[in-house]
Each structure stands twice: as structure tokens, then as C-alpha cells.
N, C-alpha and C. Protein backbone atom coordinates (compact mmCIF):
# COMPACT_ATOMS: atom_id res chain seq x y z
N UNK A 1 -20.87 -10.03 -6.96
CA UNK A 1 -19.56 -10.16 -7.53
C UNK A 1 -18.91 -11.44 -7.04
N UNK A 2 -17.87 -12.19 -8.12
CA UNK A 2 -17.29 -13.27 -7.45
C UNK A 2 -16.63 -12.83 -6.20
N UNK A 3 -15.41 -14.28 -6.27
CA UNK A 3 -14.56 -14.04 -5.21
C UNK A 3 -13.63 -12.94 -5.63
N UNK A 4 -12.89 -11.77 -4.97
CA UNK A 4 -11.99 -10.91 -5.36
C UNK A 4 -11.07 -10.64 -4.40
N UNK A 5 -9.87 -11.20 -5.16
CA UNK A 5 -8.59 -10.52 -4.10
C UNK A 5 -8.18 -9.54 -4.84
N UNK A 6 -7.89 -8.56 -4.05
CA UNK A 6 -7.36 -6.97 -4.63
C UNK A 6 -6.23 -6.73 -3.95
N UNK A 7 -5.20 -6.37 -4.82
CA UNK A 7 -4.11 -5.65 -4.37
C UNK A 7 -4.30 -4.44 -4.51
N UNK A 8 -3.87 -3.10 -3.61
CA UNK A 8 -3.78 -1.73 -4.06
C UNK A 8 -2.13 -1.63 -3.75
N UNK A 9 -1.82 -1.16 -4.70
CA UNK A 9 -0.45 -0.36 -4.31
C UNK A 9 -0.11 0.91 -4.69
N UNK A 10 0.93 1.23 -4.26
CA UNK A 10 1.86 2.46 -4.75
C UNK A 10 2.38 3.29 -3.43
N UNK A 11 2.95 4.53 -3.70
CA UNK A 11 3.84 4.94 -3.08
C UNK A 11 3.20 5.18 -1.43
N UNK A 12 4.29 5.74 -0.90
CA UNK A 12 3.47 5.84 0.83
C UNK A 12 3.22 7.20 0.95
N UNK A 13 1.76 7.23 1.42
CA UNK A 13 0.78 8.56 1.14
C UNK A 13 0.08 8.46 0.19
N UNK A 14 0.17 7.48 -0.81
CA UNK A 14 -1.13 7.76 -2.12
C UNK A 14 -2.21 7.63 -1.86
N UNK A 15 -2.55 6.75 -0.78
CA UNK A 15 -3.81 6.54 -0.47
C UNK A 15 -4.17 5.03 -0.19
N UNK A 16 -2.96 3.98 -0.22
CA UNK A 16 -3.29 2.55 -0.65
C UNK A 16 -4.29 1.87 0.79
N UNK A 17 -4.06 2.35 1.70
CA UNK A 17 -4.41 2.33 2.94
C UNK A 17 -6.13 2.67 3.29
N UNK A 18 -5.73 3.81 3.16
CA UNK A 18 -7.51 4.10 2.72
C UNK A 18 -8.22 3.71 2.02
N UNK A 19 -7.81 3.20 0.91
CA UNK A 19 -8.92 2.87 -0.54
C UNK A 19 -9.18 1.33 0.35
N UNK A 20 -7.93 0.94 0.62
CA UNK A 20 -7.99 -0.73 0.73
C UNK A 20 -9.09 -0.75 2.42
N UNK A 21 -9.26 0.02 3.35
CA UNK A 21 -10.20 0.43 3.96
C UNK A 21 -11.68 0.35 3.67
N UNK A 22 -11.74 1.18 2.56
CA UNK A 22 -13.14 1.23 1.80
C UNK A 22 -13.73 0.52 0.88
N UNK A 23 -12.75 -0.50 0.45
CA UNK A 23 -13.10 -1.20 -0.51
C UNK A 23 -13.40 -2.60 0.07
N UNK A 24 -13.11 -3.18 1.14
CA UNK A 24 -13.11 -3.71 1.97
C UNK A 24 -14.65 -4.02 3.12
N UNK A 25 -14.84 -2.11 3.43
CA UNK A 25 -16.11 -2.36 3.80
C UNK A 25 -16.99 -2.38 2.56
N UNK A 26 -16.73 -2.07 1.86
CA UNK A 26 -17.85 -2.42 0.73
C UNK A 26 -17.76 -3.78 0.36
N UNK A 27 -17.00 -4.27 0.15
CA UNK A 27 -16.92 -5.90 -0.28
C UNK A 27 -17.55 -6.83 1.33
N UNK A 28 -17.51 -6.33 2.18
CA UNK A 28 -17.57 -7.07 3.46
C UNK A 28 -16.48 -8.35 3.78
N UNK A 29 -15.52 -7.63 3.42
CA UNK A 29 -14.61 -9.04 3.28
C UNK A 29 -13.50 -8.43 4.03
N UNK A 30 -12.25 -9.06 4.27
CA UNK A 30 -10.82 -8.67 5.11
C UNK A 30 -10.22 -7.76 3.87
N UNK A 31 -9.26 -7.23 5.15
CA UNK A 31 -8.53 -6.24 4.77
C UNK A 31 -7.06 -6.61 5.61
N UNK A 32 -6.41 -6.41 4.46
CA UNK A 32 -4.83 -7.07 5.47
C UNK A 32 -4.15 -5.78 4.58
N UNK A 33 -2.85 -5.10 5.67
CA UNK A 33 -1.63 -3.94 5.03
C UNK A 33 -0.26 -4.89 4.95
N UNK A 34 0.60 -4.65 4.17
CA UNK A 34 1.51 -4.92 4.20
C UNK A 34 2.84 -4.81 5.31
N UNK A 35 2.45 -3.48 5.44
CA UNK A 35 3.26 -3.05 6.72
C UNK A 35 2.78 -3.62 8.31
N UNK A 36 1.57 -4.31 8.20
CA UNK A 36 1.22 -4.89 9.57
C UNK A 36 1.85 -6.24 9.28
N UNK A 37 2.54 -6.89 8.29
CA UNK A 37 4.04 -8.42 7.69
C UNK A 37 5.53 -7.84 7.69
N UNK A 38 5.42 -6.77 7.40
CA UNK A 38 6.83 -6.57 6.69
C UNK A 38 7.91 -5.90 8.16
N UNK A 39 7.05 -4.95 9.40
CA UNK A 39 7.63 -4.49 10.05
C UNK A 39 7.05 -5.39 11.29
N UNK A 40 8.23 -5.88 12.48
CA UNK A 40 7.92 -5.59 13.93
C UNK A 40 6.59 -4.98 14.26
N UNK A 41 6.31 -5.36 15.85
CA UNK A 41 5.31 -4.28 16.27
C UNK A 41 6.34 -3.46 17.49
N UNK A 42 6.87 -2.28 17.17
CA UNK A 42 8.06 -1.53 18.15
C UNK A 42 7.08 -0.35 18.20
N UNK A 43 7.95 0.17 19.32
CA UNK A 43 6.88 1.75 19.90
C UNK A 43 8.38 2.86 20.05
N UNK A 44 8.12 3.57 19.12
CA UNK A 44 7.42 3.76 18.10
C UNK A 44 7.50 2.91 16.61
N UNK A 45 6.32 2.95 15.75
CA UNK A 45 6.51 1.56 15.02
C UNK A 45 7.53 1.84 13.77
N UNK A 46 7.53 0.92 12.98
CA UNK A 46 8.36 0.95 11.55
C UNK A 46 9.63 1.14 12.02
N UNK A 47 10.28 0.42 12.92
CA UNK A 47 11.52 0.60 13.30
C UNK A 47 12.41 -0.65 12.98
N UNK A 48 11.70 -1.98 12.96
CA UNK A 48 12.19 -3.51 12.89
C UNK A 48 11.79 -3.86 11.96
N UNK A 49 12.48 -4.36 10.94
CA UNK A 49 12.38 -5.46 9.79
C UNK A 49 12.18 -7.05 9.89
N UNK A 50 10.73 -6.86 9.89
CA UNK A 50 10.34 -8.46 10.26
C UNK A 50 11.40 -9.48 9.52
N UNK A 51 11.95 -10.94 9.74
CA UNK A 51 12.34 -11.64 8.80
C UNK A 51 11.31 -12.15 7.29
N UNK A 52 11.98 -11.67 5.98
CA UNK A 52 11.17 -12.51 5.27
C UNK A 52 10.41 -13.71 5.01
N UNK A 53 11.09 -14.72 5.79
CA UNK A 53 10.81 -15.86 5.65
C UNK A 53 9.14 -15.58 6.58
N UNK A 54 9.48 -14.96 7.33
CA UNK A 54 8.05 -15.10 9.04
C UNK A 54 7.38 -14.20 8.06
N UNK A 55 7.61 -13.04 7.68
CA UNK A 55 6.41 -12.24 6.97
C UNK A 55 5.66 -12.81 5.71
N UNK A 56 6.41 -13.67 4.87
CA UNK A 56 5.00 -14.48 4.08
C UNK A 56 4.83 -15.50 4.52
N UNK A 57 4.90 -16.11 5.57
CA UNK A 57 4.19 -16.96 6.18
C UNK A 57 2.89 -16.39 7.04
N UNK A 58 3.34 -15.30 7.97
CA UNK A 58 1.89 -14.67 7.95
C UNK A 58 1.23 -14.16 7.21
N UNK A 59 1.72 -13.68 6.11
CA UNK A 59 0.62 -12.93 5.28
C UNK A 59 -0.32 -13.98 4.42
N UNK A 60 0.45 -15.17 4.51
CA UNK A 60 0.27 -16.57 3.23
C UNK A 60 -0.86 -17.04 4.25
N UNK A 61 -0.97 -17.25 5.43
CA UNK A 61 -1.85 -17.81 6.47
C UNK A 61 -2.84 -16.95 6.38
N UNK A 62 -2.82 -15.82 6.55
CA UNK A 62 -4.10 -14.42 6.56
C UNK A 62 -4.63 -14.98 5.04
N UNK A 63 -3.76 -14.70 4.36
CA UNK A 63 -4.55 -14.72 2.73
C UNK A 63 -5.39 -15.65 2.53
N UNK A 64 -4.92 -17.18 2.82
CA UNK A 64 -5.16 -18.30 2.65
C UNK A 64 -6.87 -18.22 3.85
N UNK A 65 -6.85 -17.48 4.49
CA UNK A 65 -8.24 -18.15 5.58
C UNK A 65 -9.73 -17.19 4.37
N UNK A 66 -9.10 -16.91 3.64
CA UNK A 66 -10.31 -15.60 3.40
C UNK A 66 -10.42 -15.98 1.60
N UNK A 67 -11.20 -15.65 0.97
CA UNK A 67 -11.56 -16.16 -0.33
C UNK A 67 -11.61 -14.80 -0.94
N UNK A 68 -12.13 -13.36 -0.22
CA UNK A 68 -12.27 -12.55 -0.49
C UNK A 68 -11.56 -11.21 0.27
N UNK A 69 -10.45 -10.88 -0.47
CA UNK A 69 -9.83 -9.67 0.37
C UNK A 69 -9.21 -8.67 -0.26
N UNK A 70 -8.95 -7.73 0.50
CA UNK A 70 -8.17 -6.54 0.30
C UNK A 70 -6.41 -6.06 0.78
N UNK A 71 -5.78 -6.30 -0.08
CA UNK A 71 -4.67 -6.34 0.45
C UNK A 71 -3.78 -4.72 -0.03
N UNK A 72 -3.52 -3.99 0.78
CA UNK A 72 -2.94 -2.86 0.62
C UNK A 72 -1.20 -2.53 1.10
N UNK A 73 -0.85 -1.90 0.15
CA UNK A 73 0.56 -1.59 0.28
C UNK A 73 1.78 -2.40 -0.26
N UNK A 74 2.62 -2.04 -0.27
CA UNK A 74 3.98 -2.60 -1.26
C UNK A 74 4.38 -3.93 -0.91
N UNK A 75 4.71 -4.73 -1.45
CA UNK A 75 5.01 -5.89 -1.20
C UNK A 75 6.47 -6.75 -2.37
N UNK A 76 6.41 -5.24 -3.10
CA UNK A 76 7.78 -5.74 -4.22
C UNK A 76 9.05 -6.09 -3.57
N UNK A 77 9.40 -6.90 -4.14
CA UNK A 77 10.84 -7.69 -3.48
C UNK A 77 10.51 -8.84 -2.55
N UNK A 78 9.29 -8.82 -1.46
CA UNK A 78 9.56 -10.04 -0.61
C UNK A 78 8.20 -10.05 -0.65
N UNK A 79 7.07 -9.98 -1.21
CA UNK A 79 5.92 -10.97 -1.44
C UNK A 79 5.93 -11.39 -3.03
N UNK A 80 6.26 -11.36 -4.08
CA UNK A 80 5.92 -11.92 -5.36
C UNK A 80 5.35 -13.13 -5.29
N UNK A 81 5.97 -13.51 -4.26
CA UNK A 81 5.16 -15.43 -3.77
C UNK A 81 3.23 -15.17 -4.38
N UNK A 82 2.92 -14.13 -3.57
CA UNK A 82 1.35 -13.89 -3.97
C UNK A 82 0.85 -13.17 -5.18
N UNK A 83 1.65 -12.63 -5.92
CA UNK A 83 0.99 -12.47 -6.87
C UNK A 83 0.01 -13.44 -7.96
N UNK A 84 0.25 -14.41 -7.90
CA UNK A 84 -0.85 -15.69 -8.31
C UNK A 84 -2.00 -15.25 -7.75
N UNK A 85 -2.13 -14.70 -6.42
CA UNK A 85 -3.46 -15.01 -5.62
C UNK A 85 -4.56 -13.55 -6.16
N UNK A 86 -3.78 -13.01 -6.86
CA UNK A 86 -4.25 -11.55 -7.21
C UNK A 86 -5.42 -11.72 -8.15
N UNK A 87 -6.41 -10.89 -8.10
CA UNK A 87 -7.67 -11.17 -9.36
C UNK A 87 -7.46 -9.64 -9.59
N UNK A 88 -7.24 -8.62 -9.12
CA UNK A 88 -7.16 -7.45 -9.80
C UNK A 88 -6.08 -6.53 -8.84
N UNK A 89 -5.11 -5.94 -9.37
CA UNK A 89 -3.86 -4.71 -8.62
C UNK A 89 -4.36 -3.24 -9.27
N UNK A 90 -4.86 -2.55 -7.87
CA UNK A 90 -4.88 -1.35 -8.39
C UNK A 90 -3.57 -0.66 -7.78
N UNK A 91 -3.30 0.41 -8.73
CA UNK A 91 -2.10 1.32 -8.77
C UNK A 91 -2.53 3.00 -8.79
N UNK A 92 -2.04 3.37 -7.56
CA UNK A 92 -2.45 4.78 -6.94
C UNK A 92 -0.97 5.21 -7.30
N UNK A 93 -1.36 6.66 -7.55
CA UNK A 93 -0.43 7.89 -8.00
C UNK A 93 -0.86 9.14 -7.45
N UNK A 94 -0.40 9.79 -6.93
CA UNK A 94 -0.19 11.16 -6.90
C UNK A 94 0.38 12.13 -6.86
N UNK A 95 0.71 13.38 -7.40
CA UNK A 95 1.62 14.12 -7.20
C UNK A 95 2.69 14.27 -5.70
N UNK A 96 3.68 14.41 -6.26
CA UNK A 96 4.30 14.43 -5.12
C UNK A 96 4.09 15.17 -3.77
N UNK A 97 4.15 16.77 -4.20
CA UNK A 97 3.69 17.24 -3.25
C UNK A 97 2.28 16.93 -2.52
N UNK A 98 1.27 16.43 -3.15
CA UNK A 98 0.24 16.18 -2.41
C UNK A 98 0.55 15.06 -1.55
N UNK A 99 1.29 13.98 -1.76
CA UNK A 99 1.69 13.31 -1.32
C UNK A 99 2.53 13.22 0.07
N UNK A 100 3.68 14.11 -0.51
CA UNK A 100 3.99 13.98 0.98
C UNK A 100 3.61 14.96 2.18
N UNK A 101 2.56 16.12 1.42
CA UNK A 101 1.66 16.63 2.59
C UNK A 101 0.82 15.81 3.20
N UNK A 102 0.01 14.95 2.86
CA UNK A 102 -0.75 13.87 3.56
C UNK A 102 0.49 13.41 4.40
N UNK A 103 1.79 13.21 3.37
CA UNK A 103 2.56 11.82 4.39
C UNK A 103 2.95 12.87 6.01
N UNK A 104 3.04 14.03 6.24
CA UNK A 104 3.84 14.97 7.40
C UNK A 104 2.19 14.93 8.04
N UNK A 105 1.27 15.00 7.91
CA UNK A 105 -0.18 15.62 8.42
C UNK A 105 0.10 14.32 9.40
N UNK A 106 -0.14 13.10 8.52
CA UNK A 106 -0.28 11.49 8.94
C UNK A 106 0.74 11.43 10.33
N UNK A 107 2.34 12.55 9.87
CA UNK A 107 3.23 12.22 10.54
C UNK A 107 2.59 12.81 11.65
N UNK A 108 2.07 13.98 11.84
CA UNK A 108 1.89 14.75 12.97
C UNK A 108 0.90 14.31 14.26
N UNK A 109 -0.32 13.72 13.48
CA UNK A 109 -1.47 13.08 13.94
C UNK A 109 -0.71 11.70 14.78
N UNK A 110 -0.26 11.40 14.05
CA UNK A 110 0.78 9.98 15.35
C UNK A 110 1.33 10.21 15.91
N UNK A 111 1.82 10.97 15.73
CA UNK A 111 3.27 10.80 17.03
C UNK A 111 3.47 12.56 17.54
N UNK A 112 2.96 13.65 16.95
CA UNK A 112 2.80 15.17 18.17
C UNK A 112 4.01 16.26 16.94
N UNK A 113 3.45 17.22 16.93
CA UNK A 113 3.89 17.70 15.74
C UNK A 113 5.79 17.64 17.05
N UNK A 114 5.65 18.32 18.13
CA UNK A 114 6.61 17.92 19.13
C UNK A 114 7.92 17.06 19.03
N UNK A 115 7.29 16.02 18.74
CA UNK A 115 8.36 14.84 18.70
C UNK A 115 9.06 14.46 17.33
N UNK A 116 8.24 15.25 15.84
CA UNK A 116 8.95 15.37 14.60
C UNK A 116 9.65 16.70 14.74
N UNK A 117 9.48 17.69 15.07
CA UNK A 117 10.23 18.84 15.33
C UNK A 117 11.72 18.47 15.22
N UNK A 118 12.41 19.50 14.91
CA UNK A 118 13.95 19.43 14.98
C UNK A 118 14.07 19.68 16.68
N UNK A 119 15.13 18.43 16.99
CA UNK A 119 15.41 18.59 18.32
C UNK A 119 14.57 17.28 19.07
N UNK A 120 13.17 17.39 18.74
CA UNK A 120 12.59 16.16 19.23
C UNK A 120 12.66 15.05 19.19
N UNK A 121 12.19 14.06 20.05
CA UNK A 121 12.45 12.17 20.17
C UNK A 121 12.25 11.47 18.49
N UNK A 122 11.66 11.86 18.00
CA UNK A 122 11.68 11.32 16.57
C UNK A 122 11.65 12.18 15.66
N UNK A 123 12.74 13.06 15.70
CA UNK A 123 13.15 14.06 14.49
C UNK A 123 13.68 13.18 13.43
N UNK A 124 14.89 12.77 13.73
CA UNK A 124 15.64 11.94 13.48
C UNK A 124 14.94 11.24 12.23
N UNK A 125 14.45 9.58 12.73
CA UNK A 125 13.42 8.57 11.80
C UNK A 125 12.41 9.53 11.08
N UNK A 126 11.70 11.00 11.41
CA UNK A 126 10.59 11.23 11.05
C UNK A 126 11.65 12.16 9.34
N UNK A 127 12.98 12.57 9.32
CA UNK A 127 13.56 12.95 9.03
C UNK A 127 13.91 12.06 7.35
N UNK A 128 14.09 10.99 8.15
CA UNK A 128 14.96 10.17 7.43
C UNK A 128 13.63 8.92 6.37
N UNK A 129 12.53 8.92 7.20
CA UNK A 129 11.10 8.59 6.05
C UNK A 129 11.08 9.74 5.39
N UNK A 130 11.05 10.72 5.67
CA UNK A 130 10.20 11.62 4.67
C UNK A 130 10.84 12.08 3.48
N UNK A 131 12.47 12.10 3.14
CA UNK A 131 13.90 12.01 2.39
C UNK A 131 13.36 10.76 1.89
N UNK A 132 13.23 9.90 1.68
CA UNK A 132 13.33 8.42 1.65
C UNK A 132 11.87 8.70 0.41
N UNK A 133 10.44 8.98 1.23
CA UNK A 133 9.24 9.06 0.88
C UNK A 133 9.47 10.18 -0.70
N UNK A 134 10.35 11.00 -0.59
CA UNK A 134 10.19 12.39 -1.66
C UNK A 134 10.86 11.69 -2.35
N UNK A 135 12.02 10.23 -2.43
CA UNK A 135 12.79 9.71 -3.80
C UNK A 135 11.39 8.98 -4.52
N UNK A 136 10.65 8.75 -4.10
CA UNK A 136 9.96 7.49 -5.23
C UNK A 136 9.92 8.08 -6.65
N UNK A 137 9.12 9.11 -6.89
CA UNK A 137 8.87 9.14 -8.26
C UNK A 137 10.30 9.30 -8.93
N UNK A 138 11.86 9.65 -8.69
CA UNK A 138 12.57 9.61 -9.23
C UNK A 138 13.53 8.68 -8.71
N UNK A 139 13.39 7.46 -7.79
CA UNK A 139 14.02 6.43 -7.23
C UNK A 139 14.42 5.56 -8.58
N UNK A 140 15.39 4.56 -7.89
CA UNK A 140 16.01 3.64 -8.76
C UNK A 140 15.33 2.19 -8.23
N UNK A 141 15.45 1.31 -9.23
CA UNK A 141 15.05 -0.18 -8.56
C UNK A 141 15.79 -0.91 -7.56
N UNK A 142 16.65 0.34 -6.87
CA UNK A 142 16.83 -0.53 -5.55
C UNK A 142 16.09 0.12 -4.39
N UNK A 143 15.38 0.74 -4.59
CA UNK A 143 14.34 1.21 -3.77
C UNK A 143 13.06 1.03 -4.13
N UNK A 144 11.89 1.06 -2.77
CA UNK A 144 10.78 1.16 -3.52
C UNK A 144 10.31 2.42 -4.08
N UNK A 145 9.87 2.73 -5.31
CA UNK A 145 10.11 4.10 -6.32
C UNK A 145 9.04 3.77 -7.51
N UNK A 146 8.74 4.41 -7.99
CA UNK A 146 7.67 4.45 -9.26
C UNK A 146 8.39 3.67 -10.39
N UNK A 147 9.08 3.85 -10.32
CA UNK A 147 9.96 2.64 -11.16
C UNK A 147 10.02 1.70 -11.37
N UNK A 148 10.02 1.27 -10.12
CA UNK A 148 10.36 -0.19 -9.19
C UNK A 148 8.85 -0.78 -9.62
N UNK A 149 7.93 -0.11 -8.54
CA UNK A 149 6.36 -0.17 -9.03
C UNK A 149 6.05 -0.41 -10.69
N UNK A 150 6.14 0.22 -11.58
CA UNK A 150 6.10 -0.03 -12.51
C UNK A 150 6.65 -0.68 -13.59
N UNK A 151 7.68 -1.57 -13.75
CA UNK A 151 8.50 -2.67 -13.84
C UNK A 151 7.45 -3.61 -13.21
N UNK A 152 7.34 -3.95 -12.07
CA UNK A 152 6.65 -5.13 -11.34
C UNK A 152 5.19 -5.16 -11.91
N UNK A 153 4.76 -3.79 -12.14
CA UNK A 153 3.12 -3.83 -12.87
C UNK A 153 3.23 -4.22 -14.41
N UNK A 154 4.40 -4.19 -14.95
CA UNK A 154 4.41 -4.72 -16.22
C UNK A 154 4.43 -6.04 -16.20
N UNK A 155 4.90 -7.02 -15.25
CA UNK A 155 5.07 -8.34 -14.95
C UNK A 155 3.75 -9.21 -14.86
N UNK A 156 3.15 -8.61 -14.20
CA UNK A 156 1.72 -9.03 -13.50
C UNK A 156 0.79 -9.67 -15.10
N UNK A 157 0.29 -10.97 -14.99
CA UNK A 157 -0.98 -11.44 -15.52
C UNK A 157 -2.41 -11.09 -14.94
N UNK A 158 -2.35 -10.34 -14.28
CA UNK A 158 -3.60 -10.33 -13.98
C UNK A 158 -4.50 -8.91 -14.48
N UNK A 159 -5.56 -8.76 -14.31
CA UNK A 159 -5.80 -7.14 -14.55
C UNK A 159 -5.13 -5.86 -13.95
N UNK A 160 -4.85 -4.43 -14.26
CA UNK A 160 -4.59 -3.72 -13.59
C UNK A 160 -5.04 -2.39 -13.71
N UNK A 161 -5.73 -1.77 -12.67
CA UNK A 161 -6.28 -0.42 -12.91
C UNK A 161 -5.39 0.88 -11.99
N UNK A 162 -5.24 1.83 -13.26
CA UNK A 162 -4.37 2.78 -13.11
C UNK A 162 -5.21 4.03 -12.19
N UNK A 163 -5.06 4.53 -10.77
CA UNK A 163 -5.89 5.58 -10.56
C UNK A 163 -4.72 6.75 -9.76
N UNK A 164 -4.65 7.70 -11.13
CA UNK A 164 -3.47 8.92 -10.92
C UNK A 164 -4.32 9.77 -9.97
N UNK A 165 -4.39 10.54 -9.09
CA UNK A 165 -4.44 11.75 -8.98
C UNK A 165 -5.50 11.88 -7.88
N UNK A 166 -5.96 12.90 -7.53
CA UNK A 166 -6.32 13.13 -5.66
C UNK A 166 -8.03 12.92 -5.88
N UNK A 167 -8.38 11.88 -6.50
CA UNK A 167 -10.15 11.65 -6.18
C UNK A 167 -10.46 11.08 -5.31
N UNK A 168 -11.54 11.71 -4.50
CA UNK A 168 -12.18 11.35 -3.48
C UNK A 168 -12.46 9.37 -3.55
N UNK A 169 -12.40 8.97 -2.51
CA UNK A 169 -12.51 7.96 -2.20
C UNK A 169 -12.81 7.02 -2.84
N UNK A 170 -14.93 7.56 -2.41
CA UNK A 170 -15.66 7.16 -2.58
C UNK A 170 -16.01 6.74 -4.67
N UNK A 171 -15.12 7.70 -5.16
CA UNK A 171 -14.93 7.77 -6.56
C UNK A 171 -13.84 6.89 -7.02
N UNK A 172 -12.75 6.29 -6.23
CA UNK A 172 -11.72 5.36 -6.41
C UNK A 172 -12.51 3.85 -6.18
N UNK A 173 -13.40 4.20 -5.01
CA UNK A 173 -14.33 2.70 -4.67
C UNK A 173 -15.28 2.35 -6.00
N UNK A 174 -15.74 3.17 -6.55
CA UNK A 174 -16.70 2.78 -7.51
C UNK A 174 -15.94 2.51 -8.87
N UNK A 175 -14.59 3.25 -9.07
CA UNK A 175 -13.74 2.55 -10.27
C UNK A 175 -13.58 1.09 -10.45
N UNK A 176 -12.85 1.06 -9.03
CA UNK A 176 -12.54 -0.31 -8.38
C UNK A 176 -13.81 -1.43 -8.76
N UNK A 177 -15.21 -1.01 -7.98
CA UNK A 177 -15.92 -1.83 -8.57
C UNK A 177 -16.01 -2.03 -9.87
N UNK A 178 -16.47 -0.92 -10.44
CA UNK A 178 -17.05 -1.13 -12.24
C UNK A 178 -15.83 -1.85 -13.09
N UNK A 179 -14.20 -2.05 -12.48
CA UNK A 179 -13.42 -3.00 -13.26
C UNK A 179 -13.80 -4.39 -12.80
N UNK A 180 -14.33 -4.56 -11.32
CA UNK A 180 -14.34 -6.03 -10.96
C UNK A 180 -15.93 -6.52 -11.80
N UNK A 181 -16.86 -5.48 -11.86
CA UNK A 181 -18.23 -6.02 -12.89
C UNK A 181 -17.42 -6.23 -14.32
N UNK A 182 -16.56 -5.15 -15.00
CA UNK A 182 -16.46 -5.80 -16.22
C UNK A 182 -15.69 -6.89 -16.16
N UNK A 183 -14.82 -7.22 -15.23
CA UNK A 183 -14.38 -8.81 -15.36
C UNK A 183 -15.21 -10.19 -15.25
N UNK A 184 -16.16 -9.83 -14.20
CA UNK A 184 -17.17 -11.20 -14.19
C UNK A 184 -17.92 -10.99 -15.36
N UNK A 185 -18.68 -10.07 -15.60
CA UNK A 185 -19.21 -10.10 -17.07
C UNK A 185 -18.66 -10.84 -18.27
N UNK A 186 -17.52 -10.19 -18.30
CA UNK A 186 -16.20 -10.87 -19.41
C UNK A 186 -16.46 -12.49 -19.77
């Protein structure tokens, strides 16, 4: 296959993280998240809002060293700079509830079911993502929301593959490929 930069996006919990994981070791190429530009590194994390200006400059430096990569997670509002660099955006969906059961499991596995508990050190933030995480599919474009997402996927020149709903991985990796064969073919 040529060179391929891939965007995955969509909401938090769909999976953009993982696919962009696997698609990655299959390509043998980098893998960069959005959220390792957009936030601080604070303990506990996702607490600091990197400056825009510093977050596409690192992400523009990462992108720029690699010919072939995987780039996962949201980037609407303060990366559009890269959408040029895109050869194909995939777009993950899933029901909500499945969604934000992965997103509380994810929560628990980090940080101690303990410390999300009511009463505990990160009730609070773990409180106030997961309210936040349940607006997307009915959010407005001042949030990031399926909306928002989809508006910005109408914008895009480049290809885009739609993958709704809870398939195994390894079945999202091989979509992924068979759109990047029918493009070099093309």
C-alpha cells in the first residue's frame, strides 16, 4: 500500500483509540492521539488545556517526521490546519449506551472504581466527563457532538469511511484496509 495518513475519529469511547492502535501495528507505521496535543501531562490527566498555538506545533512536528501514520481522536476546532495531510478519515459510531459503558469500565481501570465513587478524589471530574460524554449524539456545535463531527465530515476532500456499531476490531482493521486497496487501485 502507498503512503497513508489516517484519521479515525468520533465520539469518546467509540473506539478511535483502539482501531488507531491496530491499524497502526498493521501498517507498521506511527500512531499519534489527539489527546496526547490537546491536554497537559497532569496527575490525574485531562485536567489542563494545552495552548493551541503549542498543540499544532507538536502534532505538525510528529506528523511531519513520518510519511505513514495513524492519527486518532478529535481534533475539530483546533487542528483543521491538518486536514490537507489526511489520505483517508474514518468515522466510528456507536450506540450510546455501549458507549459510555466502555467509557465508566475505561473510567474504573484508571483511576479505582474508589476514587470515581460518590465521595471520592475524582468523583467530581469523573462526574462531570461522563455528563459531558452522554451529550454527543444530541450536542450542539459548540461542543464536540455528532453534529459537530458530522458538519466537519461533510467538509473534508478526502475519502471517508463510515463504521457504525460494536465490530470487533480486527473487522474495523480489514474495512480500513480494503478502502485504502480500493484507493491505490483507483
Amino acid at each position: 500500500m502507498r503512503t497513508s495518513r489516517i484519521h479515525a475519529v468520533g465520539a469518546s469511547g467509540s473506539g478511535t483509540t483502539t482501531l488507531g492502535r491496530a491499524l497502526a501495528i498493521r501498517l507498521g507505521c506511527s500512531r499519534f492521539d489527539t489527546d496526547d496535543y490537546y491536554w497537559l501531562p497532569t496527575d490525574p490527566p485531562f485536567q489542563t488545556v494545552r495552548e493551541r498555538s503549542a498543540r499544532q506545533a507538536l502534532l505538525g512536528g510528529d506528523l511531519a517526521r513520518d510519511g505513514v501514520w495513524v492519527l486518532s481522536g478529535s481534533l475539530c476546532g483546533w487542528g483543521d490546519i491538518f486536514i490537507p495531510l489526511f489520505d483517508l478519515v474514518v468515522f466510528l459510531w456507536l450506540p450510546p449506551t455501549i458507549r459510555l459503558a466502555r467509557l465508566l469500565e475505561r473510567e474504573r481501570r484508571r483511576y479505582g472504581e474508589e476514587a470515581i465513587a460518590s465521595g471520592g478524589r475524582l468523583h467530581e471530574p469523573h462526574t462531570a466527563f461522563m455528563t459531558w460524554a452522554a451529550g454527543y449524539d444530541e450536542g450542539g456545535l459548540e461542543m464536540r457532538s455528532l453534529r459537530l463531527h458530522e458538519e466537519w465530515l461533510g467538509e473534508l476532500a478526502c475519502p471517508t469511511l463510515r463504521l457504525a456499531g460494536d465490530d470487533p476490531t480486527d473487522a474495523q482493521v480489514e474495512r480500513v484496509l480494503d478502502r485504502l486497496r480500493e484507493r491505490c487501485s483507483a
